[in-house]
C-alpha atoms as a PDB file:
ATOM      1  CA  UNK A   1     -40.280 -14.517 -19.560  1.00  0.00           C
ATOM      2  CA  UNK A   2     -38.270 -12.171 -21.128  1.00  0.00           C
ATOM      3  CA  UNK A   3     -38.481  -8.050 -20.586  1.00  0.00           C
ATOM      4  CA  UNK A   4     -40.083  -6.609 -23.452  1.00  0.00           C
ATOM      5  CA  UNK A   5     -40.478  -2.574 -22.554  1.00  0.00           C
ATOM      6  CA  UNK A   6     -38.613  -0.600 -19.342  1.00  0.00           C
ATOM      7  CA  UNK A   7     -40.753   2.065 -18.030  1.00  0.00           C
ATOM      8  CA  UNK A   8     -37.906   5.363 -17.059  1.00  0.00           C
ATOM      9  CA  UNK A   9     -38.226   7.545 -14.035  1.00  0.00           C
ATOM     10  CA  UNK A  10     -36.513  11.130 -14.704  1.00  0.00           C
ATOM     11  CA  UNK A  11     -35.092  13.087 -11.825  1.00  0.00           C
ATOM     12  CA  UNK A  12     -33.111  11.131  -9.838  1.00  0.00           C
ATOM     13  CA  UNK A  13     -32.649   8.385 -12.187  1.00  0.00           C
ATOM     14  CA  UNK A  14     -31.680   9.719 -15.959  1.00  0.00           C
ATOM     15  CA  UNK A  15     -30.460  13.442 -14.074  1.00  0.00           C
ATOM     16  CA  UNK A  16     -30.321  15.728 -11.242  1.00  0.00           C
ATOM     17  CA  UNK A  17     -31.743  19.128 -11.884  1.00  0.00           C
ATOM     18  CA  UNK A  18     -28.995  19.971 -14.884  1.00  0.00           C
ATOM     19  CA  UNK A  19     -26.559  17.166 -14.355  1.00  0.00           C
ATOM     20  CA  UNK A  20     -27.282  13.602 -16.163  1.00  0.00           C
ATOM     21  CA  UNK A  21     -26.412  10.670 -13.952  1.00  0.00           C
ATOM     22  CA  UNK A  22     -23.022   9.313 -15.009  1.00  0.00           C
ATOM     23  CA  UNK A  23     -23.405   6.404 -17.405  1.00  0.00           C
ATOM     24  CA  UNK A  24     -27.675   7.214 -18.032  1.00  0.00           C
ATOM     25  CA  UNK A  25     -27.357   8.300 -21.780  1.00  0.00           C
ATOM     26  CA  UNK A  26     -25.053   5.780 -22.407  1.00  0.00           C
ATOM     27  CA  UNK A  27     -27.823   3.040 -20.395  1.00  0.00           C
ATOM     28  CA  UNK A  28     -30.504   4.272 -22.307  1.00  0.00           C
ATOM     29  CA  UNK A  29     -28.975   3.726 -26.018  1.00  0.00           C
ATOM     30  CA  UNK A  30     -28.105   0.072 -24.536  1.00  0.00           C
ATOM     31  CA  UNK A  31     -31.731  -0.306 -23.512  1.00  0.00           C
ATOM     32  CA  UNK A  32     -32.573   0.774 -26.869  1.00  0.00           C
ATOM     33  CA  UNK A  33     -29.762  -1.158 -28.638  1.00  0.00           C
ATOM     34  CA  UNK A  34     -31.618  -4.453 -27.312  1.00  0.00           C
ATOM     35  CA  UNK A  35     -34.421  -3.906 -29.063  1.00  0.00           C
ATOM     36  CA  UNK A  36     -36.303  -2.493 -25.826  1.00  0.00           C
ATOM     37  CA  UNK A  37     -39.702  -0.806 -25.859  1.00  0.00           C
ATOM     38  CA  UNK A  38     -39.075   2.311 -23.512  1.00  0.00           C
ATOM     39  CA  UNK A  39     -41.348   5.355 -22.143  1.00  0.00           C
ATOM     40  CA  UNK A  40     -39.913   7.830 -20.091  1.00  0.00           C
ATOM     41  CA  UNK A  41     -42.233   8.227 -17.086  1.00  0.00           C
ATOM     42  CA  UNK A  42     -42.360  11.120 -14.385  1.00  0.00           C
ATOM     43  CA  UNK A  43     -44.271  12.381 -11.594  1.00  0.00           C
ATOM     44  CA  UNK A  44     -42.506  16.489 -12.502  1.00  0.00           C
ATOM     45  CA  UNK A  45     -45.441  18.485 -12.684  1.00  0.00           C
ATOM     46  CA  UNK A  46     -43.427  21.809 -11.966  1.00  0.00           C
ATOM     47  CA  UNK A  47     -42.280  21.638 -15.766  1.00  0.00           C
ATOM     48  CA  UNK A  48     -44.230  21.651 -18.432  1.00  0.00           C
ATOM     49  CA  UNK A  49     -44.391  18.230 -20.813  1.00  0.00           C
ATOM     50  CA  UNK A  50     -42.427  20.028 -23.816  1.00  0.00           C
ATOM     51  CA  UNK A  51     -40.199  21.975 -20.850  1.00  0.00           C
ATOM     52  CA  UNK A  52     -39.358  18.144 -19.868  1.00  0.00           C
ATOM     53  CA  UNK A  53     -39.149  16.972 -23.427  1.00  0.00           C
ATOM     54  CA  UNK A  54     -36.507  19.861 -24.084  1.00  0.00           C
ATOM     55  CA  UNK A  55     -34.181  18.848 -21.077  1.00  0.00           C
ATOM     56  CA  UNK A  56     -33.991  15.408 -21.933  1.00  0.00           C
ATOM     57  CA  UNK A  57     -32.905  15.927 -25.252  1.00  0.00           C
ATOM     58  CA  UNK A  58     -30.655  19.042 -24.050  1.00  0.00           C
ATOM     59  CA  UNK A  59     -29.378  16.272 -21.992  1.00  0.00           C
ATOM     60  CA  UNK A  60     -28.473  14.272 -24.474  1.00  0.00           C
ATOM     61  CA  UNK A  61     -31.267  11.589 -24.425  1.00  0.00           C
ATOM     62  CA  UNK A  62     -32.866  10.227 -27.586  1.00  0.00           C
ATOM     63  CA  UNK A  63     -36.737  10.821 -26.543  1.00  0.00           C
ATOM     64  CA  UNK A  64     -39.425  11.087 -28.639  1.00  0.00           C
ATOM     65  CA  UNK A  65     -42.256  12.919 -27.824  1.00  0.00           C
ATOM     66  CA  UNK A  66     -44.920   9.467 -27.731  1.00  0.00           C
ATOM     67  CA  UNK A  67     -42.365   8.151 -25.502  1.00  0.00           C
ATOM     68  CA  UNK A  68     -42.744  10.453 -22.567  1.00  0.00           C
ATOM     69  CA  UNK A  69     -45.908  10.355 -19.945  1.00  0.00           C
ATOM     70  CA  UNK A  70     -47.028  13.138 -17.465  1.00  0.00           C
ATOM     71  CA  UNK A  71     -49.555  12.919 -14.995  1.00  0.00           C
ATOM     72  CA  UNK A  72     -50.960  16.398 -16.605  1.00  0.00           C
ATOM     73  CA  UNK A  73     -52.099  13.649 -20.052  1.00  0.00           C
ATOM     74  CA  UNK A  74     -53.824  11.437 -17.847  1.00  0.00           C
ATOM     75  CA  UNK A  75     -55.622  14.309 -15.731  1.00  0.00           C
ATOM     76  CA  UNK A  76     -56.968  15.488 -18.751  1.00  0.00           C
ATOM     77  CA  UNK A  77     -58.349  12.324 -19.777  1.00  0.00           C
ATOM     78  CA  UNK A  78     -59.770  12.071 -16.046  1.00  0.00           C
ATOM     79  CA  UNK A  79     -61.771  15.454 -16.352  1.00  0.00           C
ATOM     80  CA  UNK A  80     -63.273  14.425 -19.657  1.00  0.00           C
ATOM     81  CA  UNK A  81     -64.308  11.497 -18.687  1.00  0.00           C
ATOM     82  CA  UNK A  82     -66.020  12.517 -15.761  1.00  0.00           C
ATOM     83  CA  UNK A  83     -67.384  15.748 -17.213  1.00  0.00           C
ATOM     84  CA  UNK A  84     -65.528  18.172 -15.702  1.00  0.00           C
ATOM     85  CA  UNK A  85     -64.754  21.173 -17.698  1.00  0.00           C
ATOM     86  CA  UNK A  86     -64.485  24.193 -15.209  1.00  0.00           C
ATOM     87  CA  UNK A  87     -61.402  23.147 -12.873  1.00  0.00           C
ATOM     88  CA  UNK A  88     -59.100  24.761 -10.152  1.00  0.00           C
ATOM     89  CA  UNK A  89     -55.206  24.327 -10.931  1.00  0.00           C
ATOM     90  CA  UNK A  90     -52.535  24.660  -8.298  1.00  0.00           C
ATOM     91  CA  UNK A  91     -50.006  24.492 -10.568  1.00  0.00           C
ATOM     92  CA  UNK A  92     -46.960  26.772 -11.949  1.00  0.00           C
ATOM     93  CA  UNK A  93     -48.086  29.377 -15.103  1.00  0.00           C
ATOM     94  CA  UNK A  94     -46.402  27.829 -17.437  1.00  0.00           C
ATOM     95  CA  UNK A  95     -47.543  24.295 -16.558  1.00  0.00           C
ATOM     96  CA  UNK A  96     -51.389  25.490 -17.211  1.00  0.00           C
ATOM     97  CA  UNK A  97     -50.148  24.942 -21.035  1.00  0.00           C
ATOM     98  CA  UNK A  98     -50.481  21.352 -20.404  1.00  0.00           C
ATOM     99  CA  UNK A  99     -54.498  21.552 -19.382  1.00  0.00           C
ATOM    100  CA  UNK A 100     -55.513  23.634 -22.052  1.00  0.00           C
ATOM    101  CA  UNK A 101     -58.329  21.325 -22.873  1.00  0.00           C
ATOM    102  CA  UNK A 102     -59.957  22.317 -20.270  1.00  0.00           C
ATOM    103  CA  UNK A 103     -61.288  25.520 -18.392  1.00  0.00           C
ATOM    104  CA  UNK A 104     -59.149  27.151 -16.043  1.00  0.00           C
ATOM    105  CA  UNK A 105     -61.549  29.276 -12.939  1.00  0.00           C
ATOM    106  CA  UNK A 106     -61.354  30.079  -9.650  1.00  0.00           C
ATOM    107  CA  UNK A 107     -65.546  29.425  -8.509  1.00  0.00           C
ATOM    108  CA  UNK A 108     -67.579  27.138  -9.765  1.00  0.00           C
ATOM    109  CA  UNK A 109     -64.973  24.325 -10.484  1.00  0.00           C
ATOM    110  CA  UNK A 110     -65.804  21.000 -11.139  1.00  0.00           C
ATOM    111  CA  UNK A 111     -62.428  19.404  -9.723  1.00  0.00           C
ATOM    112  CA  UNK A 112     -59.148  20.826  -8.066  1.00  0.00           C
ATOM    113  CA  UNK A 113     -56.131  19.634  -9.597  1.00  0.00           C
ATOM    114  CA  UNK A 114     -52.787  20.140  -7.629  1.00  0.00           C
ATOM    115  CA  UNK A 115     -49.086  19.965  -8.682  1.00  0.00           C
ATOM    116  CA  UNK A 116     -46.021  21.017  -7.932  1.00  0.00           C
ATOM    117  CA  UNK A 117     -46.150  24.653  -6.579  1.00  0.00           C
ATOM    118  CA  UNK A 118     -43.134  25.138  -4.993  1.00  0.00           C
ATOM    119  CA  UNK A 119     -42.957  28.252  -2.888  1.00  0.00           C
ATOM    120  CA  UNK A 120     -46.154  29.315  -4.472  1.00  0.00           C
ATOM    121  CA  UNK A 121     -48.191  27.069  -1.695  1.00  0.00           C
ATOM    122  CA  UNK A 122     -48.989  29.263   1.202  1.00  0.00           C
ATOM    123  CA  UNK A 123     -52.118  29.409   2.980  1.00  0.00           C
ATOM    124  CA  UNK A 124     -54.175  31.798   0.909  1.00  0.00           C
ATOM    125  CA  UNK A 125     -54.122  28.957  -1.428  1.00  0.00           C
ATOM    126  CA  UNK A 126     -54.607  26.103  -0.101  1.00  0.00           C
ATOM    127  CA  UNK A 127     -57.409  27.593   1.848  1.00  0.00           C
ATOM    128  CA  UNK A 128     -59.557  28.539  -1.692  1.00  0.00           C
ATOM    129  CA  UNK A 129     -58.744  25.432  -2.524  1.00  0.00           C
ATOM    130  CA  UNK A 130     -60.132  23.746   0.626  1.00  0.00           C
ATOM    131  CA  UNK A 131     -63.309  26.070   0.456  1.00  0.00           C
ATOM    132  CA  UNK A 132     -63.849  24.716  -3.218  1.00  0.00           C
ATOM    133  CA  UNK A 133     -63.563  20.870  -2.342  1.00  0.00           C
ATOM    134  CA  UNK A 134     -65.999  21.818   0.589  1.00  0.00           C
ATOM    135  CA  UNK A 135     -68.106  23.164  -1.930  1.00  0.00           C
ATOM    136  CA  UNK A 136     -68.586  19.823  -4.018  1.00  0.00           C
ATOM    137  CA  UNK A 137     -65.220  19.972  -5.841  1.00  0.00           C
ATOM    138  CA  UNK A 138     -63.284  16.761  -6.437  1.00  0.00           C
ATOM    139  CA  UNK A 139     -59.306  16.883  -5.455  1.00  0.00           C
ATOM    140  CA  UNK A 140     -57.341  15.578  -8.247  1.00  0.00           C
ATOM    141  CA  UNK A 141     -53.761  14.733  -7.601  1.00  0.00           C
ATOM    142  CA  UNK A 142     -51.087  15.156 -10.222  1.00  0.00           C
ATOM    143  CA  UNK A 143     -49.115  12.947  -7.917  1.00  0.00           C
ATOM    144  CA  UNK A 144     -48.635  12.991  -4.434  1.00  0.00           C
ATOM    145  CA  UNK A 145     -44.557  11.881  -3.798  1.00  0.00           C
ATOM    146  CA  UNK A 146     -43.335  12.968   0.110  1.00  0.00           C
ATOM    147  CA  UNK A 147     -40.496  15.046  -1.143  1.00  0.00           C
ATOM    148  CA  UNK A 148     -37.748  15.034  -4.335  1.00  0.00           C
ATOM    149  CA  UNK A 149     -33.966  15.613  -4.782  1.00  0.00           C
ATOM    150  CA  UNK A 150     -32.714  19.473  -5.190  1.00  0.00           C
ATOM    151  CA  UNK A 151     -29.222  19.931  -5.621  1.00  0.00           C
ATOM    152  CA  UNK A 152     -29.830  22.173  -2.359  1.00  0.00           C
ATOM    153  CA  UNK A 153     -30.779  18.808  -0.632  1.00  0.00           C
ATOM    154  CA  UNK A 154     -34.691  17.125  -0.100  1.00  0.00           C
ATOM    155  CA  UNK A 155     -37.428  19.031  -0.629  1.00  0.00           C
ATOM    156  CA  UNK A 156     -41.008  18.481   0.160  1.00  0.00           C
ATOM    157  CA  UNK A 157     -42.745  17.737  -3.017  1.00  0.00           C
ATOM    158  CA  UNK A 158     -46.822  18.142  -4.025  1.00  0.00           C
ATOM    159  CA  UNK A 159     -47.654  14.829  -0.974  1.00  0.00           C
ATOM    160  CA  UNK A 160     -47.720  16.708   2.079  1.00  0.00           C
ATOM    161  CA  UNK A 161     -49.897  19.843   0.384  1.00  0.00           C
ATOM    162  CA  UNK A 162     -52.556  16.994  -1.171  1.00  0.00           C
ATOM    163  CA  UNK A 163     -52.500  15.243   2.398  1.00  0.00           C
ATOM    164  CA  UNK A 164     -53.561  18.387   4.646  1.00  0.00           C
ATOM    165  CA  UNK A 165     -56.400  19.091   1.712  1.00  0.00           C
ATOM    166  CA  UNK A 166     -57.405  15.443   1.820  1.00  0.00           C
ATOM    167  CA  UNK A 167     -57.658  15.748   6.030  1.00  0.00           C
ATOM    168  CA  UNK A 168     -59.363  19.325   6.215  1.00  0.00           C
ATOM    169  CA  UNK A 169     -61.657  18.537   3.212  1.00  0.00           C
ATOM    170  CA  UNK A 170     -62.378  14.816   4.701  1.00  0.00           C
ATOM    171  CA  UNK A 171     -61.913  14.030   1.563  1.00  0.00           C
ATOM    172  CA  UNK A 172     -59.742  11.400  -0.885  1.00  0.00           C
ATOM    173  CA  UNK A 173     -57.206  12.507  -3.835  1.00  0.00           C
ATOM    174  CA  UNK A 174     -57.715  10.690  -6.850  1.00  0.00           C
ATOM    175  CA  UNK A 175     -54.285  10.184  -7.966  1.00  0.00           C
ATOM    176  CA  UNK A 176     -53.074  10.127 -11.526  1.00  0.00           C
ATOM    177  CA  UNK A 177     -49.178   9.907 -11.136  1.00  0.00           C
ATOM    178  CA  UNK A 178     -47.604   7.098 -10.284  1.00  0.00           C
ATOM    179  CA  UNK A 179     -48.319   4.754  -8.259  1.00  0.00           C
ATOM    180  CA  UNK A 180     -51.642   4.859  -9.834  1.00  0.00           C
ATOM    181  CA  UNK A 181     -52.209   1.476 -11.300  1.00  0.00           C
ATOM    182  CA  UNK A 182     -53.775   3.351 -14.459  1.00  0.00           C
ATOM    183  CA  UNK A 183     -50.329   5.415 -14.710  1.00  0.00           C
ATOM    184  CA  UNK A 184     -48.588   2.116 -15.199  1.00  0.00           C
ATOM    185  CA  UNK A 185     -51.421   0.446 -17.877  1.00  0.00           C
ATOM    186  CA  UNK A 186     -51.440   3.891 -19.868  1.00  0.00           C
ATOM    187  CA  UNK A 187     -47.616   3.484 -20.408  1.00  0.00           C
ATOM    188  CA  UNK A 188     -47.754   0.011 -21.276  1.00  0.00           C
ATOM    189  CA  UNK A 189     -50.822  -0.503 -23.280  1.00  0.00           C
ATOM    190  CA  UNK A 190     -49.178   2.655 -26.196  1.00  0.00           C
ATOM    191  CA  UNK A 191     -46.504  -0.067 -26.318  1.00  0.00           C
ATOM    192  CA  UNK A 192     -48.972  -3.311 -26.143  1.00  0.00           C
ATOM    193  CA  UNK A 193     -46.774  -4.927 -23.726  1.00  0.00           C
ATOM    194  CA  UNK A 194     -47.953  -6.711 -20.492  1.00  0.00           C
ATOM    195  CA  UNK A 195     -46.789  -5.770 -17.357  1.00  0.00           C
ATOM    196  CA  UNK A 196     -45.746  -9.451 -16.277  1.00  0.00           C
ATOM    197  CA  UNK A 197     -42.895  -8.496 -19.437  1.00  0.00           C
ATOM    198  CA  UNK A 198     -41.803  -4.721 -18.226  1.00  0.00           C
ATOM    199  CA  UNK A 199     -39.760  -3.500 -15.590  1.00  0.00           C
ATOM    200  CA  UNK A 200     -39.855  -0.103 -13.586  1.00  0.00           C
ATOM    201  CA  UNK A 201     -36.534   1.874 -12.922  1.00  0.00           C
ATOM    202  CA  UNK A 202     -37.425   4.681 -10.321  1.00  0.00           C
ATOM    203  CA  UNK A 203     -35.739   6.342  -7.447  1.00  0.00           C
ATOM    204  CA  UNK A 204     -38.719   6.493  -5.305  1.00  0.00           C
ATOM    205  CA  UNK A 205     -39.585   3.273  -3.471  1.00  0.00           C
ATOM    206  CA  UNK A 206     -43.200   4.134  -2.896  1.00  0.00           C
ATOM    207  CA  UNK A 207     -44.287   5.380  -5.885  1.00  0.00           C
ATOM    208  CA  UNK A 208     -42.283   4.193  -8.711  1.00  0.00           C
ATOM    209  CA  UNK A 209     -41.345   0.678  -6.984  1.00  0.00           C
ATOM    210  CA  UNK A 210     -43.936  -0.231  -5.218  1.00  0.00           C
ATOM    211  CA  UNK A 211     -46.905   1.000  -7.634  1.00  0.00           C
ATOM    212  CA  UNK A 212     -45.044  -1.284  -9.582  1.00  0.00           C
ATOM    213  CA  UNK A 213     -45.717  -3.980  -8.184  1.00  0.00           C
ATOM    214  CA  UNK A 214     -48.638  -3.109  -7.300  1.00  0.00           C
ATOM    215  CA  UNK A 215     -49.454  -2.800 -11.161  1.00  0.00           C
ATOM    216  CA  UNK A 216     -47.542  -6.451 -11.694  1.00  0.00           C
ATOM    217  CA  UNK A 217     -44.091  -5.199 -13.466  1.00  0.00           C
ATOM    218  CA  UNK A 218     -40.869  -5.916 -11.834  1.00  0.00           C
ATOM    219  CA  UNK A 219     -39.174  -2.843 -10.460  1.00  0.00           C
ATOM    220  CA  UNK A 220     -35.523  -1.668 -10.168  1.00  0.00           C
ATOM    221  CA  UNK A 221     -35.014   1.018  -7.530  1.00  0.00           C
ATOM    222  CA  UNK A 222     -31.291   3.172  -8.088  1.00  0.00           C
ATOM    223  CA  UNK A 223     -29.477   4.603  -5.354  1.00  0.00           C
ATOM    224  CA  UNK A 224     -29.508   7.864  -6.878  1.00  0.00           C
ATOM    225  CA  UNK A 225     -31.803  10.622  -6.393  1.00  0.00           C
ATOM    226  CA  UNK A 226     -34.253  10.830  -3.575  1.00  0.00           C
ATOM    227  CA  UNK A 227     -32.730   7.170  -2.972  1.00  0.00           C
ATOM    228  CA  UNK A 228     -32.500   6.475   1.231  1.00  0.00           C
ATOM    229  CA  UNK A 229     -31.653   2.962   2.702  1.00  0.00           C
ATOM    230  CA  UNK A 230     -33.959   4.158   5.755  1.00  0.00           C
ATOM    231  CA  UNK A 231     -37.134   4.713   3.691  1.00  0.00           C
ATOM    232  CA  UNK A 232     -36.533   1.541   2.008  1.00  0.00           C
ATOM    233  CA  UNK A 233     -36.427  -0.483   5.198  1.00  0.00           C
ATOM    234  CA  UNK A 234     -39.071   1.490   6.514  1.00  0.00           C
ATOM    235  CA  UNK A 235     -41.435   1.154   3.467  1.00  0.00           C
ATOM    236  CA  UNK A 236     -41.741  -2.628   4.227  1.00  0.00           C
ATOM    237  CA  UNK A 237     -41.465  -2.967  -0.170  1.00  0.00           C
ATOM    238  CA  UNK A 238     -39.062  -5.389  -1.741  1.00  0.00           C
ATOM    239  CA  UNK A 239     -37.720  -3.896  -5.149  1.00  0.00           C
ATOM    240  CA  UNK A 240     -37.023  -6.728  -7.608  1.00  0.00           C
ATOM    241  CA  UNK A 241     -33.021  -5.743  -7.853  1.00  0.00           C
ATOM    242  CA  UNK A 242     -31.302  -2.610  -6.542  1.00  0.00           C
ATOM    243  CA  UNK A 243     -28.911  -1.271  -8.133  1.00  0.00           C
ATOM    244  CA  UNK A 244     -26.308   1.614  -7.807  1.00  0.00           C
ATOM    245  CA  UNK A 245     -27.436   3.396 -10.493  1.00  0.00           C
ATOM    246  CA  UNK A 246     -29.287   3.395 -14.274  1.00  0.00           C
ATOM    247  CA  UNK A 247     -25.707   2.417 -15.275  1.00  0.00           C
ATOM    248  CA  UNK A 248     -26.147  -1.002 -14.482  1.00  0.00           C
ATOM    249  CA  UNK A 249     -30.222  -1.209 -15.082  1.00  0.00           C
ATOM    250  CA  UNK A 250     -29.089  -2.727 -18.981  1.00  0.00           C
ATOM    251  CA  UNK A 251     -26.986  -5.531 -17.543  1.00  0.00           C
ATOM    252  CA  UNK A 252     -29.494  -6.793 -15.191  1.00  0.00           C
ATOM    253  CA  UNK A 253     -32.673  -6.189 -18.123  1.00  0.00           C
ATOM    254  CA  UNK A 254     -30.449  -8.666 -20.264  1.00  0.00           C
ATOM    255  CA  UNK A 255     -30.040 -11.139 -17.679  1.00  0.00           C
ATOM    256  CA  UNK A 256     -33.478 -11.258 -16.313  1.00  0.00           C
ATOM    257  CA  UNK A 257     -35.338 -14.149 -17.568  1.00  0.00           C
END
């Protein structure tokens, strides 16, 4: 069956920090060039969605704004659906532009909702935190990767922050990133294609490969970015292809049948 939409990770597979991967614009105008339904998908949640928006097309990638998902959209669809309203975000300042639906506080929350803090996790935080999901609170995960690609090397990423609040709270994340199955289902039902005819190009094996799978599209892991042959093996998933970069994700698209 042929490949009807690709599904894009960002860092580590269109650009590093500042630096697009060689060949990715050019890959992406192929994949477009084909007649190719694509949505730009990332776990960032120490940007902003517009902040995001604005790189790629600094970048020099033809994005439009319908075409790129955050896990900030779908925790704001979360919230309303379960009624939460007053909420807890661990997040940067200028990411809290993406929750404006709903209300920002510090007691009394309904849910905590954790991103990418960067140096601003220390134990002040994470211990109101705690004392809130011990309080009734529900943990809500932006996403919860292991660690991410600097150009100062790996860094841990939101994972291990979400983990020691899941173990002290005795408690479970619900997780909206990727590998979420209802990540993958958002992304594909705004283009109406099923996942049995998309394909996943990510850099991370566990969440962008194998939720996947998981979700039924094929998936492409790079060997850019966070990209290790040891957590591969170790991860016990099988990517559909591999390949050396998003250079060559067009020519193996076209010949997948």
């Amino acid at each position: 069956m042929p490949v009807r939409a690709v599904l894009l990770d960002l860092d580590g597979v269109l650009y590093v920090e500042d630096e697009p991967v060689p060949g990715a614009v050019e890959a992406v105008e192929a994949l477009r060039d084909a007649g190719l339904a694509l949505r730009f998908v990332t776990n960032t949640t120490s940007r902003p969605r517009g902040a995001i928006l604005d790189r790629l097309q600094r970048l020099g990638f033809a994005v439009a704004d319908k075409e790129l998902l955050t896990p900030a959209v779908l925790a704001v669809q979360l919230c309303r659906q379960r009624g939460h309203r007053r909420v807890a975000l661990l997040v940067r300042d200028d990411v809290r532009e993406d929750f404006a639906g709903l209300e920002a506080a510090e007691g009394g929350v309904d849910a905590v909702i954790v991103g990418d803090m960067g140096d601003g996790f220390d134990y002040a935080l994470l211990n109101g935190a705690f004392r809130q999901l011990m309080d009734g609170a529900e943990l809500i995960a932006l996403q919860r990767n292991r660690y991410w690609m600097t150009p100062d090397g790996l860094a841990l990423d939101v994972g291990p922050f979400v983990a020691a609040l899941e173990y002290a709270a005795r408690t479970e994340a619900v997780v909206v990133g990727k590998p979420a199955p209802a990540f993958f289902a958002t992304a594909l039902a705004d283009v109406g294609v099923e996942p049995a005819d998309a394909v996943m190009v990510g850099d991370d094996v566990e969440s962008d490969i194998g939720g996947a799978l998981g979700a039924g599209l094929a998936a492409v892991l790079v060997r850019t970015g966070k990209f290790r042959e040891d957590a591969v093996r170790d991860s016990g998933i099988e990517p559909t292809a591999i390949a050396d970069s998003i250079a060559e994700v067009p020519a193996l698209v076209a010949g997948r049948d």
